[in-house]
N, C-alpha and C. Protein backbone atom coordinates (compact mmCIF):
# COMPACT_ATOMS: atom_id res chain seq x y z
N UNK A 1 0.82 -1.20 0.00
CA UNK A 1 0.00 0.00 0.00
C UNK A 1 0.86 1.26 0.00
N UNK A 2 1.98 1.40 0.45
CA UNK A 2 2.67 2.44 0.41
C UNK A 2 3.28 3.13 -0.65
N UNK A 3 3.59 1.69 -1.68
CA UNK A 3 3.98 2.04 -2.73
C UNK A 3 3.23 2.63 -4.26
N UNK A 4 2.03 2.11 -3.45
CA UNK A 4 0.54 2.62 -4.42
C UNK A 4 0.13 3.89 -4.11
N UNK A 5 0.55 4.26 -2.36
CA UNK A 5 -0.29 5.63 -1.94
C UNK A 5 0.85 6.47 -3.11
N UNK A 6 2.06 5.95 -2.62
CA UNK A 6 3.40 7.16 -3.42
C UNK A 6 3.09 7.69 -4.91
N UNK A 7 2.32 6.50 -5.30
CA UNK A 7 2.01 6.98 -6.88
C UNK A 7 0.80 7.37 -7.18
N UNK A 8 0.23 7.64 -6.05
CA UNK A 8 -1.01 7.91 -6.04
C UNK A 8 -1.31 9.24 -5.72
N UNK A 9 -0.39 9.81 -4.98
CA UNK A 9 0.02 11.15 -4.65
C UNK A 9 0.73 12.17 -5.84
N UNK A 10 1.52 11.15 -6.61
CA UNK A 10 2.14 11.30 -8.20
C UNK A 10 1.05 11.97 -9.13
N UNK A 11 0.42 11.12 -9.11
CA UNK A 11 -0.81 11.66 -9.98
C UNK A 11 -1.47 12.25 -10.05
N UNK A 12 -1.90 12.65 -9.01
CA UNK A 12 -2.65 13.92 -8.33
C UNK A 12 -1.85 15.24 -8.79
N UNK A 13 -0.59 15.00 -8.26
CA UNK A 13 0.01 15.95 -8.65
C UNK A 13 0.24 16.50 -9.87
N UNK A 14 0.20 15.81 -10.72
CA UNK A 14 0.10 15.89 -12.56
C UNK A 14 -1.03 16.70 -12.35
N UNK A 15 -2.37 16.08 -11.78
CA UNK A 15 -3.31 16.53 -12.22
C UNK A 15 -4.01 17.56 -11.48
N UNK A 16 -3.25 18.01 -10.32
CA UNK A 16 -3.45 19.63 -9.36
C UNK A 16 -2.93 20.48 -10.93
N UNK A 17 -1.39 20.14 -11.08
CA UNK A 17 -0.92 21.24 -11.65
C UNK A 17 -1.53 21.84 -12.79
N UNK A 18 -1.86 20.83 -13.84
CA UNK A 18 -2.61 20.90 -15.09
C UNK A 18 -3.88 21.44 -14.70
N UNK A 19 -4.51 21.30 -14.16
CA UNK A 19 -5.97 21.52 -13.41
C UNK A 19 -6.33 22.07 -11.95
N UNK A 20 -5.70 23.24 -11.26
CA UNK A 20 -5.67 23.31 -10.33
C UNK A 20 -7.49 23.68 -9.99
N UNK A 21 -7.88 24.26 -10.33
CA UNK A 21 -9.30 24.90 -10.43
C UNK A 21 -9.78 23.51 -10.14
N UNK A 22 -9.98 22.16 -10.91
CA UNK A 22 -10.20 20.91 -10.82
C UNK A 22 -9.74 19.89 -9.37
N UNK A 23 -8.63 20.12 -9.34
CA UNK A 23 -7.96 19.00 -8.20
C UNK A 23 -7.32 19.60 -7.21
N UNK A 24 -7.30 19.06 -5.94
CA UNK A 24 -6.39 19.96 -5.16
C UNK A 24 -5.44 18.91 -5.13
N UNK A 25 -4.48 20.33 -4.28
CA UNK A 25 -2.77 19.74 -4.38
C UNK A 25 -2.83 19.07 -3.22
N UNK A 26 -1.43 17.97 -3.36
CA UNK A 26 -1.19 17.16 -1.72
C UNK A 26 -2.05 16.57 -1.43
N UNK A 27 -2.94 15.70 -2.18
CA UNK A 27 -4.10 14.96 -2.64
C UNK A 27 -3.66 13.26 -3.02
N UNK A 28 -4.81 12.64 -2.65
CA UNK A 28 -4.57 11.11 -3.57
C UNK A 28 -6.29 10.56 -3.86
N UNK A 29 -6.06 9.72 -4.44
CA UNK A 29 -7.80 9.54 -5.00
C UNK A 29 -8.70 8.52 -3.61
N UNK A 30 -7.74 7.89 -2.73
CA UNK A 30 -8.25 6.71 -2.02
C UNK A 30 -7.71 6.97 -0.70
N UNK A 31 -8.22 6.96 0.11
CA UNK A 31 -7.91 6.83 1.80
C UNK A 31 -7.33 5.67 1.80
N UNK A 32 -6.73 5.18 3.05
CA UNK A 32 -6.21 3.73 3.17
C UNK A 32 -7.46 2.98 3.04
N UNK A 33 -8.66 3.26 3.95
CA UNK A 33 -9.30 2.25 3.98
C UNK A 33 -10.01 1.94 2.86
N UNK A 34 -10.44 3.10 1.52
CA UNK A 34 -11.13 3.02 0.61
C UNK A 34 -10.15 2.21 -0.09
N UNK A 35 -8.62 2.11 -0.01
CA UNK A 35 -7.71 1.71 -0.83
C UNK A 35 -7.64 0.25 -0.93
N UNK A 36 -8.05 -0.21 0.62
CA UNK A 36 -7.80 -1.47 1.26
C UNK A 36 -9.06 -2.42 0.56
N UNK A 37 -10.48 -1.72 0.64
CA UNK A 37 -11.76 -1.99 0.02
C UNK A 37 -11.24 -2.31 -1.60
N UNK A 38 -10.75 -1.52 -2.48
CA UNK A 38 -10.41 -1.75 -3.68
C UNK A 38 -9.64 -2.59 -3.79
N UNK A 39 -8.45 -2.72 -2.98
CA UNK A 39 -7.59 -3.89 -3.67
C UNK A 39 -8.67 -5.94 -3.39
N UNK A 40 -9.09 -5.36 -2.36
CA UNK A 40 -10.04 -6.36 -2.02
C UNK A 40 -11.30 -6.84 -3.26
N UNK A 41 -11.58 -6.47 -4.06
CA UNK A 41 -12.64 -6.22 -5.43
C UNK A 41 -12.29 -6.79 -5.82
N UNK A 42 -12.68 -8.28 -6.69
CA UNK A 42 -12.73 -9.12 -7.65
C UNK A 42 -12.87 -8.37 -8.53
N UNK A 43 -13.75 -7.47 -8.90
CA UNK A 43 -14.64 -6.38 -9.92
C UNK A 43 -13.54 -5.06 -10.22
N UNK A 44 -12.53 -5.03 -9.48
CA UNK A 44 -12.14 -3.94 -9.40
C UNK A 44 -10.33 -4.63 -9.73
N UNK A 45 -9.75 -5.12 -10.11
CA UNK A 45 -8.29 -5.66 -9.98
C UNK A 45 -7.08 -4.10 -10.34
N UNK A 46 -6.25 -4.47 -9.66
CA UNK A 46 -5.25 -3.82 -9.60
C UNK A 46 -4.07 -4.46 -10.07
N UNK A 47 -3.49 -3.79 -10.62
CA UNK A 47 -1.85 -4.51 -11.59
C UNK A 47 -0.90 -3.38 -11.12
N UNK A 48 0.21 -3.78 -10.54
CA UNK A 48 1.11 -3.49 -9.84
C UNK A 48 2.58 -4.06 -10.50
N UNK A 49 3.35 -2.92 -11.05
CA UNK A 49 4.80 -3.77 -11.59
C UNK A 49 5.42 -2.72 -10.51
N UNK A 50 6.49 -4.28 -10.17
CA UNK A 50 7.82 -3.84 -9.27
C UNK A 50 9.14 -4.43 -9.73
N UNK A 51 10.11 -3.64 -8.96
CA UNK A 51 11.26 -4.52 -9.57
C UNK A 51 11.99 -5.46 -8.55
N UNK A 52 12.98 -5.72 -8.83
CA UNK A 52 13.45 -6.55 -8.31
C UNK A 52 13.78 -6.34 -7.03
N UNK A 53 13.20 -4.98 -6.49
CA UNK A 53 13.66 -5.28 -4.93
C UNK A 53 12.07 -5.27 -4.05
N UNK A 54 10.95 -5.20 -5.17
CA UNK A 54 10.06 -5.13 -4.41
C UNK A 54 9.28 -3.33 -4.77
N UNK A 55 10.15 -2.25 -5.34
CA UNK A 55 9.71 -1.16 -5.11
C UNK A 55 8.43 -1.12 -6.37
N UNK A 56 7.49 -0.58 -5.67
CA UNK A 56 6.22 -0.25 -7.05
C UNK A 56 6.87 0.89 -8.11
N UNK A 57 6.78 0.44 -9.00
CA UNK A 57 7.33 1.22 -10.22
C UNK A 57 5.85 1.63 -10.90
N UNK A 58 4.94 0.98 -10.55
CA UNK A 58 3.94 1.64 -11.88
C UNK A 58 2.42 0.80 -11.35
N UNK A 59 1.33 1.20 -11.50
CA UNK A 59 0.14 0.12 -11.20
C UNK A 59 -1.19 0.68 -12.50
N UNK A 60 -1.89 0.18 -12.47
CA UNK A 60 -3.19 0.22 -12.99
C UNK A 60 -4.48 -0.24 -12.30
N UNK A 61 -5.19 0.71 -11.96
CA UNK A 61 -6.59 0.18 -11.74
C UNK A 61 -7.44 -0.18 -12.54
N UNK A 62 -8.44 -0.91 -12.29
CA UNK A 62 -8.71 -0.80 -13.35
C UNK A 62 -10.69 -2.21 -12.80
N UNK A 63 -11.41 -1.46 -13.92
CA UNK A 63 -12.91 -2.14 -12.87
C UNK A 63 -13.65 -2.57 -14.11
N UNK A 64 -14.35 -3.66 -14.20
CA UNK A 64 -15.07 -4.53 -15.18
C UNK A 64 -16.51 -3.02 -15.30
N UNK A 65 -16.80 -3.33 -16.35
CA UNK A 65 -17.94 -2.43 -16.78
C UNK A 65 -18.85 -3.29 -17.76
N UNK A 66 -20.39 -3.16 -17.47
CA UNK A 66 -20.89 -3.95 -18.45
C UNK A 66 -22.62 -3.43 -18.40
N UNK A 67 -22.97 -2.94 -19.96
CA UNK A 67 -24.40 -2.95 -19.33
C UNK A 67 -25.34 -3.61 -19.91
N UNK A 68 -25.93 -4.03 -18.77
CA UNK A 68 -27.01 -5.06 -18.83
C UNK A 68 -28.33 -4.63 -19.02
N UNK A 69 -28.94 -4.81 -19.67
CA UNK A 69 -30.72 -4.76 -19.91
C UNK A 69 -30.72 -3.41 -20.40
N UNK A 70 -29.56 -2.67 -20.95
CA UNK A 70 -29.82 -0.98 -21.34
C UNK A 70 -31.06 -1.26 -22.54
N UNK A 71 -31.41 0.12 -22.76
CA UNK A 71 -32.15 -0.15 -24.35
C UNK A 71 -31.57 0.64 -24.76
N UNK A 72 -30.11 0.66 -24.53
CA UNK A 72 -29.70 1.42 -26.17
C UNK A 72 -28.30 0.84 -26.25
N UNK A 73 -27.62 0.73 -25.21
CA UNK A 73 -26.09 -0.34 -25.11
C UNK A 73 -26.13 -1.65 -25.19
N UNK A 74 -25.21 -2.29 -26.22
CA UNK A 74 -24.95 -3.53 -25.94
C UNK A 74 -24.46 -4.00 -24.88
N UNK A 75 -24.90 -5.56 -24.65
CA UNK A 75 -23.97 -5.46 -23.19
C UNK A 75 -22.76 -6.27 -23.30
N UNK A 76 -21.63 -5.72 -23.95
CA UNK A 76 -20.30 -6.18 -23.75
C UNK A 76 -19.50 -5.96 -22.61
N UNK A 77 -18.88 -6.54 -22.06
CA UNK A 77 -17.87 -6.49 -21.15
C UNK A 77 -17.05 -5.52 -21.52
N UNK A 78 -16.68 -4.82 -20.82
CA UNK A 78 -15.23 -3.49 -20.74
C UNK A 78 -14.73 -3.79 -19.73
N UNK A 79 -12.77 -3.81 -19.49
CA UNK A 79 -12.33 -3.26 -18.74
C UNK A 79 -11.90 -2.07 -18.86
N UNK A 80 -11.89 -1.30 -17.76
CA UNK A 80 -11.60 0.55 -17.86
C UNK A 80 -10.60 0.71 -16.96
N UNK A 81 -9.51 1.08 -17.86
CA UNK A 81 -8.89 1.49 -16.93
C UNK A 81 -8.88 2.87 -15.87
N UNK A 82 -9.13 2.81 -14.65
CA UNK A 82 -9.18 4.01 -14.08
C UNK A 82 -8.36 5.04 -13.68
N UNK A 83 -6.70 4.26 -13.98
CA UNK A 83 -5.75 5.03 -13.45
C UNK A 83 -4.63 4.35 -13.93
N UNK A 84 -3.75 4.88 -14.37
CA UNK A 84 -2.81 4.10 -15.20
C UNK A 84 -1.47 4.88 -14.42
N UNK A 85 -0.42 4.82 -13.64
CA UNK A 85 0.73 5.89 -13.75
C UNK A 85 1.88 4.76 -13.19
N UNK A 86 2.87 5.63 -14.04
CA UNK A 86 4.37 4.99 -13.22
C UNK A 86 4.89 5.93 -12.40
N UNK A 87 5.93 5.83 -11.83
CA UNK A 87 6.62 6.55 -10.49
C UNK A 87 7.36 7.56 -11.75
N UNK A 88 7.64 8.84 -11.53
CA UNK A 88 8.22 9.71 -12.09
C UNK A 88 9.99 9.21 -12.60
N UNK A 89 10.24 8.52 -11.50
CA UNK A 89 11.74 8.25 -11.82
C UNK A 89 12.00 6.79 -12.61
N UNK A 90 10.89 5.82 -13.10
CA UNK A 90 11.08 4.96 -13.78
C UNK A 90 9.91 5.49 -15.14
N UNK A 91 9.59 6.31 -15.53
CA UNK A 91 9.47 6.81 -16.81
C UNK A 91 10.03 6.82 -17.80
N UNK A 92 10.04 5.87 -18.99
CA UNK A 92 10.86 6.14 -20.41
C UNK A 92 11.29 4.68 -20.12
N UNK A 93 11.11 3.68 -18.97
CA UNK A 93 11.57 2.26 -18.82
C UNK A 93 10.89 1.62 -19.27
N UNK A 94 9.70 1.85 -20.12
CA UNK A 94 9.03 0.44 -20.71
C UNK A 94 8.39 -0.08 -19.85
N UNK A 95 8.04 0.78 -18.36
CA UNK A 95 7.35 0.11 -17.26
C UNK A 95 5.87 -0.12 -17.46
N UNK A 96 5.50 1.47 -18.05
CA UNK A 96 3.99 1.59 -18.34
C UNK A 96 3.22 0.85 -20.06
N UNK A 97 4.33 0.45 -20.70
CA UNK A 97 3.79 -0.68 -21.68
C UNK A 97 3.28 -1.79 -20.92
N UNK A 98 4.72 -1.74 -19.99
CA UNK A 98 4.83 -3.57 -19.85
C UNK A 98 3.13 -3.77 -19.31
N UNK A 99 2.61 -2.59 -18.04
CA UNK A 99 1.97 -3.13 -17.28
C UNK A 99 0.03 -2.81 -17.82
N UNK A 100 0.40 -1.70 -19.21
CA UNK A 100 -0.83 -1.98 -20.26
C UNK A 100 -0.59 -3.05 -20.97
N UNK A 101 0.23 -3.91 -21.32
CA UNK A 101 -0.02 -5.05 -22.11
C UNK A 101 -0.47 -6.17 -21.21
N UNK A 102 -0.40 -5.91 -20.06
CA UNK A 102 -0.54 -7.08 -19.53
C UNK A 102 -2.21 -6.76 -18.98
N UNK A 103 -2.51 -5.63 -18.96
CA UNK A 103 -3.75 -5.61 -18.57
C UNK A 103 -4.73 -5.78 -20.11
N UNK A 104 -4.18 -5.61 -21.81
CA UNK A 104 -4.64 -6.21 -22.39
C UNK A 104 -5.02 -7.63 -22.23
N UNK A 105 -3.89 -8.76 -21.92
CA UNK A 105 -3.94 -9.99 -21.86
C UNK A 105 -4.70 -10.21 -20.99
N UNK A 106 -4.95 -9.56 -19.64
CA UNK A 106 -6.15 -9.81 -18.80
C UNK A 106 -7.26 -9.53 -19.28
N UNK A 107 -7.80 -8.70 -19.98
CA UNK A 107 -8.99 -8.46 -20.70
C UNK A 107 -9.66 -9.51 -21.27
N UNK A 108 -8.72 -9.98 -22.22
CA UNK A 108 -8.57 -10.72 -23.67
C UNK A 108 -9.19 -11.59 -22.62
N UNK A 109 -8.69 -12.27 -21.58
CA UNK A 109 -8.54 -14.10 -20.85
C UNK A 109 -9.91 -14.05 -19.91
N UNK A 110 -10.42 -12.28 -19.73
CA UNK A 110 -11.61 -12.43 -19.18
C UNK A 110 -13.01 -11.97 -19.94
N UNK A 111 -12.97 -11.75 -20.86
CA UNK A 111 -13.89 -12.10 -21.85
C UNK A 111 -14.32 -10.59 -22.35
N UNK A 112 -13.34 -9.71 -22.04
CA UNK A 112 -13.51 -8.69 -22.86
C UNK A 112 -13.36 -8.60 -24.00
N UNK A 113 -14.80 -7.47 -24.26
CA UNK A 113 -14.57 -6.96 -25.60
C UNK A 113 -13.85 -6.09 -25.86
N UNK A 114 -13.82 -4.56 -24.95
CA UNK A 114 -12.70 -3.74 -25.01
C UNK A 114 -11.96 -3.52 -23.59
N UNK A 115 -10.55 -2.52 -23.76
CA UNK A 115 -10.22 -1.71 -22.82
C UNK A 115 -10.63 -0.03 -22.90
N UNK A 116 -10.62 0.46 -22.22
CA UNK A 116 -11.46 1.89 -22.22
C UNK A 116 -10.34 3.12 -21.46
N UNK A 117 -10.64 3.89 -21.82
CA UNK A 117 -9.74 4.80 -20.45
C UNK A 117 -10.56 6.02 -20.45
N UNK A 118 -10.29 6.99 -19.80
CA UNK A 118 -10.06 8.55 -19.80
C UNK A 118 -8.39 8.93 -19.46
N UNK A 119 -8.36 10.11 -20.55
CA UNK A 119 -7.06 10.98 -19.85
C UNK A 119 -7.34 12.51 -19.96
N UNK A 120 -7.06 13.05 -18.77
CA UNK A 120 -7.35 14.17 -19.04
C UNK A 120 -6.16 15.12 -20.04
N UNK A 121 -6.95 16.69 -20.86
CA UNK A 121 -6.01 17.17 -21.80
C UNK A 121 -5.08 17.53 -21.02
N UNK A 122 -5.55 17.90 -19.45
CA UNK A 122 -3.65 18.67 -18.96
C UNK A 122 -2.42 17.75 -18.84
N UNK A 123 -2.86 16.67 -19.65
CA UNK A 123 -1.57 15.36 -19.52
C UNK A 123 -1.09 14.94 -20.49
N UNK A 124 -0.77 15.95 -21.24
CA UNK A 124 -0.13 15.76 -22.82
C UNK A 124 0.67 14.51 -22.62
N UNK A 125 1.36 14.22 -21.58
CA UNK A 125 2.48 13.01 -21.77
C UNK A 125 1.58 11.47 -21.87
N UNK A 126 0.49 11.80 -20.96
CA UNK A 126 0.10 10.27 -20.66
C UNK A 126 -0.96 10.24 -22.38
N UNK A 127 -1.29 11.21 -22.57
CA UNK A 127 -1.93 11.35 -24.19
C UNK A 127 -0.89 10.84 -25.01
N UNK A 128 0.04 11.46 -25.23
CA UNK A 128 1.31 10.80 -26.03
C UNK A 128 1.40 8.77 -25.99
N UNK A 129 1.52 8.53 -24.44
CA UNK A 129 1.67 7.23 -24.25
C UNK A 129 0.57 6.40 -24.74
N UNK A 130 -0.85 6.84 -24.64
CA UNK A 130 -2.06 6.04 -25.15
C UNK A 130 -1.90 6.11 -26.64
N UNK A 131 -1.55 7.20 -27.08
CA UNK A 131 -1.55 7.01 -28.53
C UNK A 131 -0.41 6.16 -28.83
N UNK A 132 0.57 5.89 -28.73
CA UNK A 132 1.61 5.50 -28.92
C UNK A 132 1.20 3.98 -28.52
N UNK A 133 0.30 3.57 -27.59
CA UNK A 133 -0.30 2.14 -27.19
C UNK A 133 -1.20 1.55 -28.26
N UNK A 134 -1.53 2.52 -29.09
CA UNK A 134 -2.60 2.32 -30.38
C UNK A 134 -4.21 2.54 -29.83
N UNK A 135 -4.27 3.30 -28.67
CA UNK A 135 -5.52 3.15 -28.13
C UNK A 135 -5.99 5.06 -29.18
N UNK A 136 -7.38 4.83 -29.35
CA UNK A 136 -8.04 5.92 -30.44
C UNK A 136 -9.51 6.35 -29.45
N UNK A 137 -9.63 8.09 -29.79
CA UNK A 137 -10.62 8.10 -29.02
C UNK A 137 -12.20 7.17 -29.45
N UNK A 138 -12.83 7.06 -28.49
CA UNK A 138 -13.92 6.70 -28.85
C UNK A 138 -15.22 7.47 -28.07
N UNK A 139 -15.12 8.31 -27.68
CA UNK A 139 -15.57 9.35 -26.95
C UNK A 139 -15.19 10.59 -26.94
N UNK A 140 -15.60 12.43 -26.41
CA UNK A 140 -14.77 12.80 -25.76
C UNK A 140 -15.78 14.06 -25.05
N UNK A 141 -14.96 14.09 -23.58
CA UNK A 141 -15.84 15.15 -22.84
C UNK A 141 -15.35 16.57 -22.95
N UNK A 142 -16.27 17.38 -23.28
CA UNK A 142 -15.69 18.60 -22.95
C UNK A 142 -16.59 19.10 -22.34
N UNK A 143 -15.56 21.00 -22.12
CA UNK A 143 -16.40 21.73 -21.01
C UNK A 143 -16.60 23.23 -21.68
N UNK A 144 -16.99 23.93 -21.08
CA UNK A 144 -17.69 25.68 -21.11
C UNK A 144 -17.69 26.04 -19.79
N UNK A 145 -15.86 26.37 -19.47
CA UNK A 145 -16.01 27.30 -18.10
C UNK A 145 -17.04 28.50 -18.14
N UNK A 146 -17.24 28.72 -16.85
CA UNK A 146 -18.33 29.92 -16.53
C UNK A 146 -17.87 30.70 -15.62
């Protein structure tokens, strides 16, 4: 958990700076105990790459989506990813492929049809990396500050 809060605090921080109006600073998305609840989720799996001494280099959340009985959605299986980041100092290592390909192969083995994400625009880098993953929008939200 420590090594998840660290990158979890990472990200936030990307996304205070890009978005301060949006996120506050010195922030993380999960309390321990909400954190403890998630890793606990069948529905909800977490992918975690470390290296060889144990340190978290990078994780993905990431939660099954599916809708059932809509009248206007099919109901295919999605995994979404909810949060994708590596540690600032193992960036450019091939950490954050390794640990989206592997959450492809989990998809694929659990009967997904797609993977999904959001990124927000103040994250030109992690935009760079999805495109560069071959992932294409299929959505997109925008806004009209006031």
């Amino acid at each position: 958990m420590d090594g998840i809060n660290r990158l979890l605090y990472q990200v936030a921080g990307v996304h205070h700076n890009g978005r301060p109006d949006l996120f506050k600073g010195n922030a993380k998305k999960y309390s321990d105990d909400e954190l403890l609840t998630v890793i606990q989720d069948d529905e909800r799996p977490i992918f975690v790459g470390v290296d060889d001494k144990d340190k978290v280099m990078g994780y993905a959340f990431c939660m099954f989506r599916q809708h059932k009985n809509d009248q206007v959605m099919t109901p295919i299986r999605t995994l979404y990813i909810d949060d994708l980041c590596v540690d600032e100092n193992n960036r450019g290592q091939h950490v954050g492929s390794g640990i989206y390909n592997y959450v492809l192969d989990f998809a694929r083995d659990s009967g997904c049809y797609n993977v999904t994400l959001n990124v927000w625009e103040c994250n030109p880098s992690a935009r760079k990396f999805y495109d560069a993953m071959g992932l294409v929008p299929y959505k997109t939200g925008m806004e009209k500050l006031l």
